[in-house]
N, C-alpha and C. Protein backbone atom coordinates (compact mmCIF):
# COMPACT_ATOMS: atom_id res chain seq x y z
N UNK A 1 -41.48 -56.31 -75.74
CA UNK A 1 -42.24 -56.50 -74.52
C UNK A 1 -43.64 -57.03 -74.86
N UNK A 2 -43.96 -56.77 -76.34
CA UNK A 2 -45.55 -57.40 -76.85
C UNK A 2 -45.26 -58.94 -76.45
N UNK A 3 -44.55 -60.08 -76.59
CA UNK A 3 -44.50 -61.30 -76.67
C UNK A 3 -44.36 -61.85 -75.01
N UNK A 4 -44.29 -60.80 -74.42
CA UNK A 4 -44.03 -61.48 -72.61
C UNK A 4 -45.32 -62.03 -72.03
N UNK A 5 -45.45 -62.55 -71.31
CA UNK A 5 -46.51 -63.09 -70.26
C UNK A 5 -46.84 -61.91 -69.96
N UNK A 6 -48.97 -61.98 -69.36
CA UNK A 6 -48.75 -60.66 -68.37
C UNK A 6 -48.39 -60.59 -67.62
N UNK A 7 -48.14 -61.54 -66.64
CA UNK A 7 -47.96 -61.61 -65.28
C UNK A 7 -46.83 -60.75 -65.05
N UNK A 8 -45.91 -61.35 -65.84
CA UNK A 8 -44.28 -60.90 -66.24
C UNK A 8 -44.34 -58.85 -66.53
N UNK A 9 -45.36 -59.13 -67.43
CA UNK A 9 -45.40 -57.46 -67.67
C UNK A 9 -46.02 -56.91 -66.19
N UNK A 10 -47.11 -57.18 -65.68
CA UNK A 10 -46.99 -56.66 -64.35
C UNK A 10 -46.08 -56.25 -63.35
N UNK A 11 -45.20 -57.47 -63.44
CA UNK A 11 -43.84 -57.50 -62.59
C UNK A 11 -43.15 -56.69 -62.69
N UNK A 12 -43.18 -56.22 -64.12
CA UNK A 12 -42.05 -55.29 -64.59
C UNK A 12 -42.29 -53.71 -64.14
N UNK A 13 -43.76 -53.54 -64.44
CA UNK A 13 -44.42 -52.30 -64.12
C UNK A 13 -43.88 -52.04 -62.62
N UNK A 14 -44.25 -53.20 -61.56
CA UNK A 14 -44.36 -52.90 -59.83
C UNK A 14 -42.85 -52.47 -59.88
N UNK A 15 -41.96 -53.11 -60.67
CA UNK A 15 -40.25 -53.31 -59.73
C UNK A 15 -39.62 -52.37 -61.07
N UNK A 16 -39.91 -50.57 -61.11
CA UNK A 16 -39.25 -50.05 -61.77
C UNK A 16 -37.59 -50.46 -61.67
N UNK A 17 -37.24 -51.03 -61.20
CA UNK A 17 -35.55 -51.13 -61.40
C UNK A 17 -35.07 -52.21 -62.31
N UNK A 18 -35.90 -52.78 -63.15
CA UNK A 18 -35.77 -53.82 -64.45
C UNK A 18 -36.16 -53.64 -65.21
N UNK A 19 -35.18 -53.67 -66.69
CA UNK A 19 -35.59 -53.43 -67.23
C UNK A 19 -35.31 -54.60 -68.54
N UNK A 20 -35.97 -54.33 -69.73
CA UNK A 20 -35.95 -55.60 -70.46
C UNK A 20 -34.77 -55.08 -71.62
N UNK A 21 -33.86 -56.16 -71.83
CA UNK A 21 -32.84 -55.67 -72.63
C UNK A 21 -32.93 -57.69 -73.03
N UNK A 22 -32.71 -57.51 -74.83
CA UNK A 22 -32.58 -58.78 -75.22
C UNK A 22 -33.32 -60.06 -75.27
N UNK A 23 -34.29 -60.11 -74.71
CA UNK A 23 -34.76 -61.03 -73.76
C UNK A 23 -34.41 -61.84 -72.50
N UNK A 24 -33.98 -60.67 -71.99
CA UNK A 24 -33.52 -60.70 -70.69
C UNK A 24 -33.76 -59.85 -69.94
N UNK A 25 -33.97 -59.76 -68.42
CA UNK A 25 -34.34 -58.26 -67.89
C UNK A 25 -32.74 -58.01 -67.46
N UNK A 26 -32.76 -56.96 -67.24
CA UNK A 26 -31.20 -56.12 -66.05
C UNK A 26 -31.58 -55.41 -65.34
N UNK A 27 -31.28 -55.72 -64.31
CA UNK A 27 -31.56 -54.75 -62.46
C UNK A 27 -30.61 -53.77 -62.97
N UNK A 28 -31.24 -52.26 -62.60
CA UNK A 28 -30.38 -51.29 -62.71
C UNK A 28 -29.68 -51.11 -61.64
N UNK A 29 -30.07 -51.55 -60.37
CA UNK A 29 -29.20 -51.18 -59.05
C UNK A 29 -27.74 -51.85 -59.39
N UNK A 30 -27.88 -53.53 -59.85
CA UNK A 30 -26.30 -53.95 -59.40
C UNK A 30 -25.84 -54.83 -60.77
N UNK A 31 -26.91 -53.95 -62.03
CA UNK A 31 -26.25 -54.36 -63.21
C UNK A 31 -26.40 -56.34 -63.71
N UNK A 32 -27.57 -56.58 -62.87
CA UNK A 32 -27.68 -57.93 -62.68
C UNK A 32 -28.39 -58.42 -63.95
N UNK A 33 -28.15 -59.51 -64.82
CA UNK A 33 -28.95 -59.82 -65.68
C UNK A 33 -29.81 -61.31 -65.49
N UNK A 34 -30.76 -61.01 -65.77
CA UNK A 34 -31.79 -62.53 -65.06
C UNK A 34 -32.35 -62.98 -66.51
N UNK A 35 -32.61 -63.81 -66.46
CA UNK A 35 -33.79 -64.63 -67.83
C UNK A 35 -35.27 -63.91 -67.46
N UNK A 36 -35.66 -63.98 -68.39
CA UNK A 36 -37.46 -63.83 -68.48
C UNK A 36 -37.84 -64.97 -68.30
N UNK A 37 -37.94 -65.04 -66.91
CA UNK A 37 -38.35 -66.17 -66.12
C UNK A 37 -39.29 -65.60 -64.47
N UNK A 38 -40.94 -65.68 -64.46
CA UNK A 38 -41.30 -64.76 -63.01
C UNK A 38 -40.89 -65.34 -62.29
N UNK A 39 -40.16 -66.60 -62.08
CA UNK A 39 -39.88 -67.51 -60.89
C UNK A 39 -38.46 -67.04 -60.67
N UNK A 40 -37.43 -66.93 -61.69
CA UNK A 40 -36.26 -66.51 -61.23
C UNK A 40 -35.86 -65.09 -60.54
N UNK A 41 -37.27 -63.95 -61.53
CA UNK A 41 -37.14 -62.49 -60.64
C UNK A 41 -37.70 -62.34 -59.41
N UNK A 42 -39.30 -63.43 -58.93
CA UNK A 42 -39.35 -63.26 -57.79
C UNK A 42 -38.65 -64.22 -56.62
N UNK A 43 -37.49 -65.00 -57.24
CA UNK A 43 -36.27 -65.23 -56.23
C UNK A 43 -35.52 -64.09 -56.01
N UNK A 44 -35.22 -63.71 -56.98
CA UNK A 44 -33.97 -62.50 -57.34
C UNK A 44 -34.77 -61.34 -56.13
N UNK A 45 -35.66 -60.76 -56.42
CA UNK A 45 -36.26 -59.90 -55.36
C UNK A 45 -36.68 -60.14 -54.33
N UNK A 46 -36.78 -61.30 -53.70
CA UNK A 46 -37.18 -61.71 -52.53
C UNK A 46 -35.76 -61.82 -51.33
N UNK A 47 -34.67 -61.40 -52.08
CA UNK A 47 -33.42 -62.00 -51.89
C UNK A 47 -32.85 -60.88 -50.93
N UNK A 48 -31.93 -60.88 -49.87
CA UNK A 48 -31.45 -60.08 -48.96
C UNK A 48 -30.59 -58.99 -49.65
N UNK A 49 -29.91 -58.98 -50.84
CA UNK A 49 -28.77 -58.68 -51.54
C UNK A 49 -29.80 -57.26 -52.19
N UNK A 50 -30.79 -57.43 -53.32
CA UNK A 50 -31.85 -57.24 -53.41
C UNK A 50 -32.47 -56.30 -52.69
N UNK A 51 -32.89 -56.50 -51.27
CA UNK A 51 -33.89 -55.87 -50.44
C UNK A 51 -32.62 -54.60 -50.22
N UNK A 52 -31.48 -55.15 -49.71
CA UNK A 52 -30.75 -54.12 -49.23
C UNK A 52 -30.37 -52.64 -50.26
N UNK A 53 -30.55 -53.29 -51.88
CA UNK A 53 -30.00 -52.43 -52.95
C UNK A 53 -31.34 -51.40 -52.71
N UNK A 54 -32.22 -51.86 -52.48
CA UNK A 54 -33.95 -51.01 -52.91
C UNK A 54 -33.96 -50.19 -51.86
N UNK A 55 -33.50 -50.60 -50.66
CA UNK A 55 -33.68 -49.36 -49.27
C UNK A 55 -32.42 -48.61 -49.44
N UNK A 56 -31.46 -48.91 -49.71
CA UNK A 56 -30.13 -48.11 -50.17
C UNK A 56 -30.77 -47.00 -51.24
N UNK A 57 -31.36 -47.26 -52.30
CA UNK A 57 -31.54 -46.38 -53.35
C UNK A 57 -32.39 -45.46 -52.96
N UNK A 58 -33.68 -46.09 -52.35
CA UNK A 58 -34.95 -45.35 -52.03
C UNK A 58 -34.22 -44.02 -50.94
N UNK A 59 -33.37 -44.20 -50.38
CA UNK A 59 -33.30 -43.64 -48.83
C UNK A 59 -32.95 -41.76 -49.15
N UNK A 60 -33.52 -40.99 -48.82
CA UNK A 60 -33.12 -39.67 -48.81
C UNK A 60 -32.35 -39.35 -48.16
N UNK A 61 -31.46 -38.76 -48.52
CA UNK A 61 -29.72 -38.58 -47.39
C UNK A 61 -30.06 -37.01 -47.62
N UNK A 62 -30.82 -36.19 -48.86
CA UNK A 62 -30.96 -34.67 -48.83
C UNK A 62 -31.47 -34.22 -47.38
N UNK A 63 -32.12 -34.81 -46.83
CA UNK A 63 -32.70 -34.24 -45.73
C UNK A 63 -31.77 -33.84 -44.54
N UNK A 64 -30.37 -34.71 -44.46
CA UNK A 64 -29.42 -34.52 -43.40
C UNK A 64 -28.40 -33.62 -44.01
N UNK A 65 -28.70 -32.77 -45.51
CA UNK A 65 -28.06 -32.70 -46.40
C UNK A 65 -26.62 -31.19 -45.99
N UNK A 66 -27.46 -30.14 -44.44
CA UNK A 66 -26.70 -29.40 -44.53
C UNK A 66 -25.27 -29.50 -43.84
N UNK A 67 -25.70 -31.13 -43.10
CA UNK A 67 -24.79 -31.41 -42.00
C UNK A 67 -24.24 -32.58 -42.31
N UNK A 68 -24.51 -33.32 -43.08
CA UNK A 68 -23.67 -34.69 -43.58
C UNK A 68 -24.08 -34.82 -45.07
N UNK A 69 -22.48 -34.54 -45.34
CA UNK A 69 -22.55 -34.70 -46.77
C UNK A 69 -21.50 -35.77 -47.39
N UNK A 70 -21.29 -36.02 -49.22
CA UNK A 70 -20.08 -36.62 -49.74
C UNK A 70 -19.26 -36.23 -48.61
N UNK A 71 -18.53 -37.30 -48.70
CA UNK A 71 -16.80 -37.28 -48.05
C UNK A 71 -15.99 -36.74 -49.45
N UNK A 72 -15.18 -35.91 -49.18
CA UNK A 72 -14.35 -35.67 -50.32
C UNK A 72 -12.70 -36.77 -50.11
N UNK A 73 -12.59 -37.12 -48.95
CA UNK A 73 -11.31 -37.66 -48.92
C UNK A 73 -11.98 -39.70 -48.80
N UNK A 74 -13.14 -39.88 -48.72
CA UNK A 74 -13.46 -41.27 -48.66
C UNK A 74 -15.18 -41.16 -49.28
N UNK A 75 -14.75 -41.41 -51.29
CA UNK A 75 -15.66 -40.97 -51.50
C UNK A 75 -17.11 -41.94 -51.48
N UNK A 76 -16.26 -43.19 -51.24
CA UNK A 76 -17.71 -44.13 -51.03
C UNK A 76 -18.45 -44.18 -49.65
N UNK A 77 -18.27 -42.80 -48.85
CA UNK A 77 -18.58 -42.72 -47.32
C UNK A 77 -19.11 -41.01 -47.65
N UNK A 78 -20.02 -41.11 -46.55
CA UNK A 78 -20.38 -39.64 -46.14
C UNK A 78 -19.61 -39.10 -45.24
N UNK A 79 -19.89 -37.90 -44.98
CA UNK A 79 -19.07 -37.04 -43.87
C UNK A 79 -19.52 -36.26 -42.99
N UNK A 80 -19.74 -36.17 -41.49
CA UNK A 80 -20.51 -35.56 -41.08
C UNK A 80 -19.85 -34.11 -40.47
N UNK A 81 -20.40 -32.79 -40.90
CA UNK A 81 -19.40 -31.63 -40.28
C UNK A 81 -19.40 -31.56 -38.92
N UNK A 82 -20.86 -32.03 -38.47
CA UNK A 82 -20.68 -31.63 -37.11
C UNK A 82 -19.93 -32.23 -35.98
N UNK A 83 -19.68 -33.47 -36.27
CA UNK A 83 -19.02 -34.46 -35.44
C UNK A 83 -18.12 -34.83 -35.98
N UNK A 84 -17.63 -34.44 -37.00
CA UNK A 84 -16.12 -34.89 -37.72
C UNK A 84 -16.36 -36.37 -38.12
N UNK A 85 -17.17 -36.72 -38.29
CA UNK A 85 -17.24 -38.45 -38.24
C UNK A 85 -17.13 -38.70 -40.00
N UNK A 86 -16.71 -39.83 -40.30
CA UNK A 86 -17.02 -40.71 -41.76
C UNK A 86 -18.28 -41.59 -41.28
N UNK A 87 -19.04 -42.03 -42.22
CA UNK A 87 -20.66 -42.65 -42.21
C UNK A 87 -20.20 -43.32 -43.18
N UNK A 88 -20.63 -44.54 -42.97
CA UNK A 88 -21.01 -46.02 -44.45
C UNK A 88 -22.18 -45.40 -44.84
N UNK A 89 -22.49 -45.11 -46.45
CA UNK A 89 -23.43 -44.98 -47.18
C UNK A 89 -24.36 -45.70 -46.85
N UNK A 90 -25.08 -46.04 -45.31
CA UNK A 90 -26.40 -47.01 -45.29
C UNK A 90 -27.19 -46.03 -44.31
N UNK A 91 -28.75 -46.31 -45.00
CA UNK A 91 -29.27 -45.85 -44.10
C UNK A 91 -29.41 -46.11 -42.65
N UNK A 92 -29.04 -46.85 -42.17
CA UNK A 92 -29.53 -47.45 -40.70
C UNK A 92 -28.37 -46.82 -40.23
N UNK A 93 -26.92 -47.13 -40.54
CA UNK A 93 -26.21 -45.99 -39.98
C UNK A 93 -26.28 -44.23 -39.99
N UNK A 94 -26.76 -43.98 -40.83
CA UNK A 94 -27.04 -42.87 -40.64
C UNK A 94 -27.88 -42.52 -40.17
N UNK A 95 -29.08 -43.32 -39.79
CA UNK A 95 -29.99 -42.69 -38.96
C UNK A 95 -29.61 -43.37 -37.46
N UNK A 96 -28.38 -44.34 -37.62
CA UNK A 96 -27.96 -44.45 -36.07
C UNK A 96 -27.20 -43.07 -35.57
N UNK A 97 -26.39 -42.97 -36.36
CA UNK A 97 -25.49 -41.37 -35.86
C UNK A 97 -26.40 -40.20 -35.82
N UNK A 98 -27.46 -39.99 -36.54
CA UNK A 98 -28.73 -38.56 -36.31
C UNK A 98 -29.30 -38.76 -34.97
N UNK A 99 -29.42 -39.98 -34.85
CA UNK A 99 -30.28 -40.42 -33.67
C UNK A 99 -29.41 -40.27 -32.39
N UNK A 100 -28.19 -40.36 -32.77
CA UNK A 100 -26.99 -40.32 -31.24
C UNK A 100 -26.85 -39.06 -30.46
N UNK A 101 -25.98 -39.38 -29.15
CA UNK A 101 -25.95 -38.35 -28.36
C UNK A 101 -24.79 -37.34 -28.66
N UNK A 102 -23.84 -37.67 -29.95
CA UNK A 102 -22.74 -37.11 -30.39
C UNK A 102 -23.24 -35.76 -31.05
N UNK A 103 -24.04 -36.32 -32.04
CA UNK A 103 -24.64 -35.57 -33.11
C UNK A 103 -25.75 -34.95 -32.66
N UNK A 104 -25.96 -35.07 -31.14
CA UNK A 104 -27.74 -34.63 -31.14
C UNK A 104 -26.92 -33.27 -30.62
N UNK A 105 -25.98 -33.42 -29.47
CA UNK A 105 -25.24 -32.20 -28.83
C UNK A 105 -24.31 -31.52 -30.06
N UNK A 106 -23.57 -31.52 -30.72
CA UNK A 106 -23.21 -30.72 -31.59
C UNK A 106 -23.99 -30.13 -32.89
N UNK A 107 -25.63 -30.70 -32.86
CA UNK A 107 -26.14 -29.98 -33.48
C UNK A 107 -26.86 -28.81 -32.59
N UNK A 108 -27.11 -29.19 -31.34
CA UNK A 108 -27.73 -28.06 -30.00
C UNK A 108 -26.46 -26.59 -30.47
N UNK A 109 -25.34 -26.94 -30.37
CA UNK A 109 -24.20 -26.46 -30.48
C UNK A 109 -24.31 -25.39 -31.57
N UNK A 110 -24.30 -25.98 -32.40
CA UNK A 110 -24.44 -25.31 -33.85
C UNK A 110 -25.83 -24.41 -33.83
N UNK A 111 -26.69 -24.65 -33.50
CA UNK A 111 -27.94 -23.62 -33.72
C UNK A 111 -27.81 -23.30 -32.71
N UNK A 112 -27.02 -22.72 -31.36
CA UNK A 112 -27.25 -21.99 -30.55
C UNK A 112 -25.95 -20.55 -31.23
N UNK A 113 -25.12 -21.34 -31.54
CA UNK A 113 -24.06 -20.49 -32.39
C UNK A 113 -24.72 -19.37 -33.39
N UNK A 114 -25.41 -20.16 -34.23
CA UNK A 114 -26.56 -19.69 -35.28
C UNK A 114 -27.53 -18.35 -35.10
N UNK A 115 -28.11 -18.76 -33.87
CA UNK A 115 -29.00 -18.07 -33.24
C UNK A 115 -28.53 -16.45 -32.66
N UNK A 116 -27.13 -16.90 -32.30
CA UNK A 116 -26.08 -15.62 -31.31
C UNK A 116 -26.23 -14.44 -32.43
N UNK A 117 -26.16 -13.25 -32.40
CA UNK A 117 -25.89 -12.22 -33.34
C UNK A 117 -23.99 -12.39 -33.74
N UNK A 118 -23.99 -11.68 -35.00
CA UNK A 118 -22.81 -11.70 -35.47
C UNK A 118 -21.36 -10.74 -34.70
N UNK A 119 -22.40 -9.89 -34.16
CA UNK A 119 -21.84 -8.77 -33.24
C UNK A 119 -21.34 -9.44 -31.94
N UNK A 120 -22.21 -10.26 -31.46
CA UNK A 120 -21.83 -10.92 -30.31
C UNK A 120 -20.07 -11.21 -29.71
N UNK A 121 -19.70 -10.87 -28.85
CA UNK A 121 -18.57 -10.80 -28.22
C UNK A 121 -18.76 -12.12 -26.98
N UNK A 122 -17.41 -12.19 -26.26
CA UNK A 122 -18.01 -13.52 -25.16
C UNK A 122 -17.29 -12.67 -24.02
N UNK A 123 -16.33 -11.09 -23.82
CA UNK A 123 -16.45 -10.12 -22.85
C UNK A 123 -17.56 -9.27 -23.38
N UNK A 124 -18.56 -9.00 -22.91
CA UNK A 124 -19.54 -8.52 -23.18
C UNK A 124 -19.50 -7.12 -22.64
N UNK A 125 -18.66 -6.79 -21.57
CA UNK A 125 -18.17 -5.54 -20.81
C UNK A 125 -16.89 -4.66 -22.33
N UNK A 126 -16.45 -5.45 -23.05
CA UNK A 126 -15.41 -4.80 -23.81
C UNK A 126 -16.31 -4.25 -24.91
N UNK A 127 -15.20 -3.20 -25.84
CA UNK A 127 -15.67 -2.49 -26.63
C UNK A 127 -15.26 -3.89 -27.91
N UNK A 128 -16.20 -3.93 -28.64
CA UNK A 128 -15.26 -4.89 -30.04
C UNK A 128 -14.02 -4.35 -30.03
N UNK A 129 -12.72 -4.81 -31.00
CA UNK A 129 -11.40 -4.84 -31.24
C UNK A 129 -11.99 -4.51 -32.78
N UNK A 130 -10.51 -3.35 -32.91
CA UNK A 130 -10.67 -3.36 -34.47
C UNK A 130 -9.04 -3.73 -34.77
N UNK A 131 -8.95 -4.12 -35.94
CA UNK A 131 -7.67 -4.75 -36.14
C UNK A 131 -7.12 -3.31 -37.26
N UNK A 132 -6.15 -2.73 -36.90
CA UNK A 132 -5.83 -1.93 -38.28
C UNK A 132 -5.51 -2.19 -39.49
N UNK A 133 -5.98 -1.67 -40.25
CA UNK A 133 -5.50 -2.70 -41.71
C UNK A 133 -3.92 -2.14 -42.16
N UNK A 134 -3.21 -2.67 -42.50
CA UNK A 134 -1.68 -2.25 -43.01
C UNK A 134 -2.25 -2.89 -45.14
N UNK A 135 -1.53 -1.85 -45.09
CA UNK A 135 -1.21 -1.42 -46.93
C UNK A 135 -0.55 -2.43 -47.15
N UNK A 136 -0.22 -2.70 -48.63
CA UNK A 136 0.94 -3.93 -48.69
C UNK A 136 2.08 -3.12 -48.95
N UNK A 137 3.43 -3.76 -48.54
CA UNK A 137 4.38 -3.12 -48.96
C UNK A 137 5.01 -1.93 -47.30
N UNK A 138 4.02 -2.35 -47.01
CA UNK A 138 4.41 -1.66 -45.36
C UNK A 138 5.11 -2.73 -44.76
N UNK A 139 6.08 -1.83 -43.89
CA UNK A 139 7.28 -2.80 -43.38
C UNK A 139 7.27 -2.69 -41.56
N UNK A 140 7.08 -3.27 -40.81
CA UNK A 140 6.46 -3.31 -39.58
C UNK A 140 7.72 -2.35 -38.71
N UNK A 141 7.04 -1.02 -38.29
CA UNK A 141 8.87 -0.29 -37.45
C UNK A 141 8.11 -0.14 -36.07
N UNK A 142 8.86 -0.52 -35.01
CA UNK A 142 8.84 -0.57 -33.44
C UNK A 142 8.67 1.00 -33.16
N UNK A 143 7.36 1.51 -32.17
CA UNK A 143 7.39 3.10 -32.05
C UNK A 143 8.88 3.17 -30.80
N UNK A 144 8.47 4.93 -30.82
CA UNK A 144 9.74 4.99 -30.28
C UNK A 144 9.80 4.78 -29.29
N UNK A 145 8.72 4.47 -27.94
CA UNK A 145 8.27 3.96 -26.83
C UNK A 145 8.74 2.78 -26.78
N UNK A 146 8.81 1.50 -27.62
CA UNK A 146 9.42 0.58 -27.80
C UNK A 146 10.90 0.03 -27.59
N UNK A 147 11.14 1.58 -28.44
CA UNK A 147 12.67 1.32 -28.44
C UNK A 147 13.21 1.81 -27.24
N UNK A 148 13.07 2.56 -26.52
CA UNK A 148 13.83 3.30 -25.17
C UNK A 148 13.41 1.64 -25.01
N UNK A 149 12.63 1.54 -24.33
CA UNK A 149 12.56 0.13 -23.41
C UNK A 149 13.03 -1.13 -23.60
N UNK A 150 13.57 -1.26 -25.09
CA UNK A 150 14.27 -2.06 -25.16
C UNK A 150 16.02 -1.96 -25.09
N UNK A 151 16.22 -1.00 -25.37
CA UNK A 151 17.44 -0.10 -24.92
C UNK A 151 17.53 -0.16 -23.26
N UNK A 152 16.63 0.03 -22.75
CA UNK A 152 16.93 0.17 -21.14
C UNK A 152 16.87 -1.73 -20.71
N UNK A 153 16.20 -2.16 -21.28
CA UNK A 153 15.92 -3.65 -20.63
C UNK A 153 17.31 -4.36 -20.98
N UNK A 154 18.09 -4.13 -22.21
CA UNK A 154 19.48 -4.70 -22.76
C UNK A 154 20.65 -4.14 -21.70
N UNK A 155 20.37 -2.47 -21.13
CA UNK A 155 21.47 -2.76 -20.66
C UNK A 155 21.57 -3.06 -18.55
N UNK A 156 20.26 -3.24 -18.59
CA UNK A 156 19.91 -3.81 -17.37
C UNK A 156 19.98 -5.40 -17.49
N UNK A 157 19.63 -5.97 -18.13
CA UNK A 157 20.45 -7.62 -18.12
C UNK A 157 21.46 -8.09 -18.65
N UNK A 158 22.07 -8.61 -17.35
CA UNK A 158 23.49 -9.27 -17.06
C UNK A 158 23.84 -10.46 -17.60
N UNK A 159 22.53 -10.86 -17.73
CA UNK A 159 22.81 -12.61 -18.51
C UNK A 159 23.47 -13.48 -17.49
N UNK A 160 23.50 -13.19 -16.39
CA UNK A 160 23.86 -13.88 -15.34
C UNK A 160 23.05 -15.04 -15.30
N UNK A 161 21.78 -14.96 -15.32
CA UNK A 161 21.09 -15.83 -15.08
C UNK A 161 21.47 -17.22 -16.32
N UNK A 162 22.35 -16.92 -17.35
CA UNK A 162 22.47 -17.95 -17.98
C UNK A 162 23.62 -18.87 -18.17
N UNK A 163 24.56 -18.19 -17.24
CA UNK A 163 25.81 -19.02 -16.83
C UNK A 163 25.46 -19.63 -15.55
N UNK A 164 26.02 -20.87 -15.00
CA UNK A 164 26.26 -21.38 -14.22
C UNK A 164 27.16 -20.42 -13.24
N UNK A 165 26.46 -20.98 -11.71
CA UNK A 165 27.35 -19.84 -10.54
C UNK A 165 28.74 -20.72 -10.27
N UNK A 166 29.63 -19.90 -9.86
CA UNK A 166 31.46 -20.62 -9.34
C UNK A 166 31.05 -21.84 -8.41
N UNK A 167 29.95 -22.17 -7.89
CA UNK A 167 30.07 -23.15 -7.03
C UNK A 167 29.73 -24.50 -8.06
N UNK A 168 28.81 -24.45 -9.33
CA UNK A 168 28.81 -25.37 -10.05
C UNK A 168 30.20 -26.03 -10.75
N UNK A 169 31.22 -24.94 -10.73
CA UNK A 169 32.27 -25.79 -11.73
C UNK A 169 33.24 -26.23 -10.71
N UNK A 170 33.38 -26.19 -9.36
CA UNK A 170 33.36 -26.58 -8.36
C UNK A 170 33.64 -28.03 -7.79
């Protein structure tokens, strides 16, 4: 780097994403290799391809981080929990979907949920439910209240209702 122009060494300082390999620089964003040339890097950076890699890299996605994260099933896409949605890794989309009316109401949603106590019921007149716990190895037996009534209900239906009446075969 002793033998470069300054200008060139300036350049290099402003645009941490080049670096000098060979006598050549390489963009670390897209692996690009340019000549040590300031006219060819300030094409190369002035360039749409370029601008888009630097706001892509720069962009903080931690901040949306508890509610849109990696996609595990589309891993070059984010994922948003609250809206079930897939996101293109760009910022402008993602701050189009933060900014929407999808995501603005299912995050209202979510911190009102948040906010509710854990105790909270939605009959508020009932006592909580407790579920009994069964042992393993327990085998589920009908009390004996059960059984009369199913005994009485078997021999009170006729099954009539599941044949056709004499006027159908008729």
């Amino acid at each position: 780097m002793e033998d470069l122009p300054t200008d060139l060494k300036a350049f290099l300082l402003n645009h941490p994403y080049f670096q000098l390999i060979d006598k050549r620089i390489k963009c670390t964003l897209n692996d690009h290799e340019i000549p040590c040339d300031l006219a060819e890097l300030q094409k190369f950076t002035s360039g749409k391809k370029f601008q888009k890699l630097c706001s892509v890299s720069e962009f903080d996605y931690s901040q949306y981080e508890p509610h849109i994260v990696q996609s595990s099933k589309q891993p070059m896409q984010l994922f948003c929990k609250l809206s079930l949605r897939h996101l293109n890794r760009q910022p402008h989309h993602v701050l189009k979907h933060v900014n929407g009316k999808r995501f603005k109401k299912a995050l209202g949603k979510s911190r009102l949920l948040n906010k509710r106590p854990k105790n909270h019921n939605n009959n508020e007149g009932e006592a909580p439910r407790r579920r009994e716990s069964k042992q393993k190895g327990e085998v589920w037996e009908p009390s004996s209240n059960e059984e009369e009534e199913d005994d009485a209900s078997d021999s009170e239906d006729s099954m009539s209702d599941l044949y056709p009446g004499s006027e159908w075969w008729t």
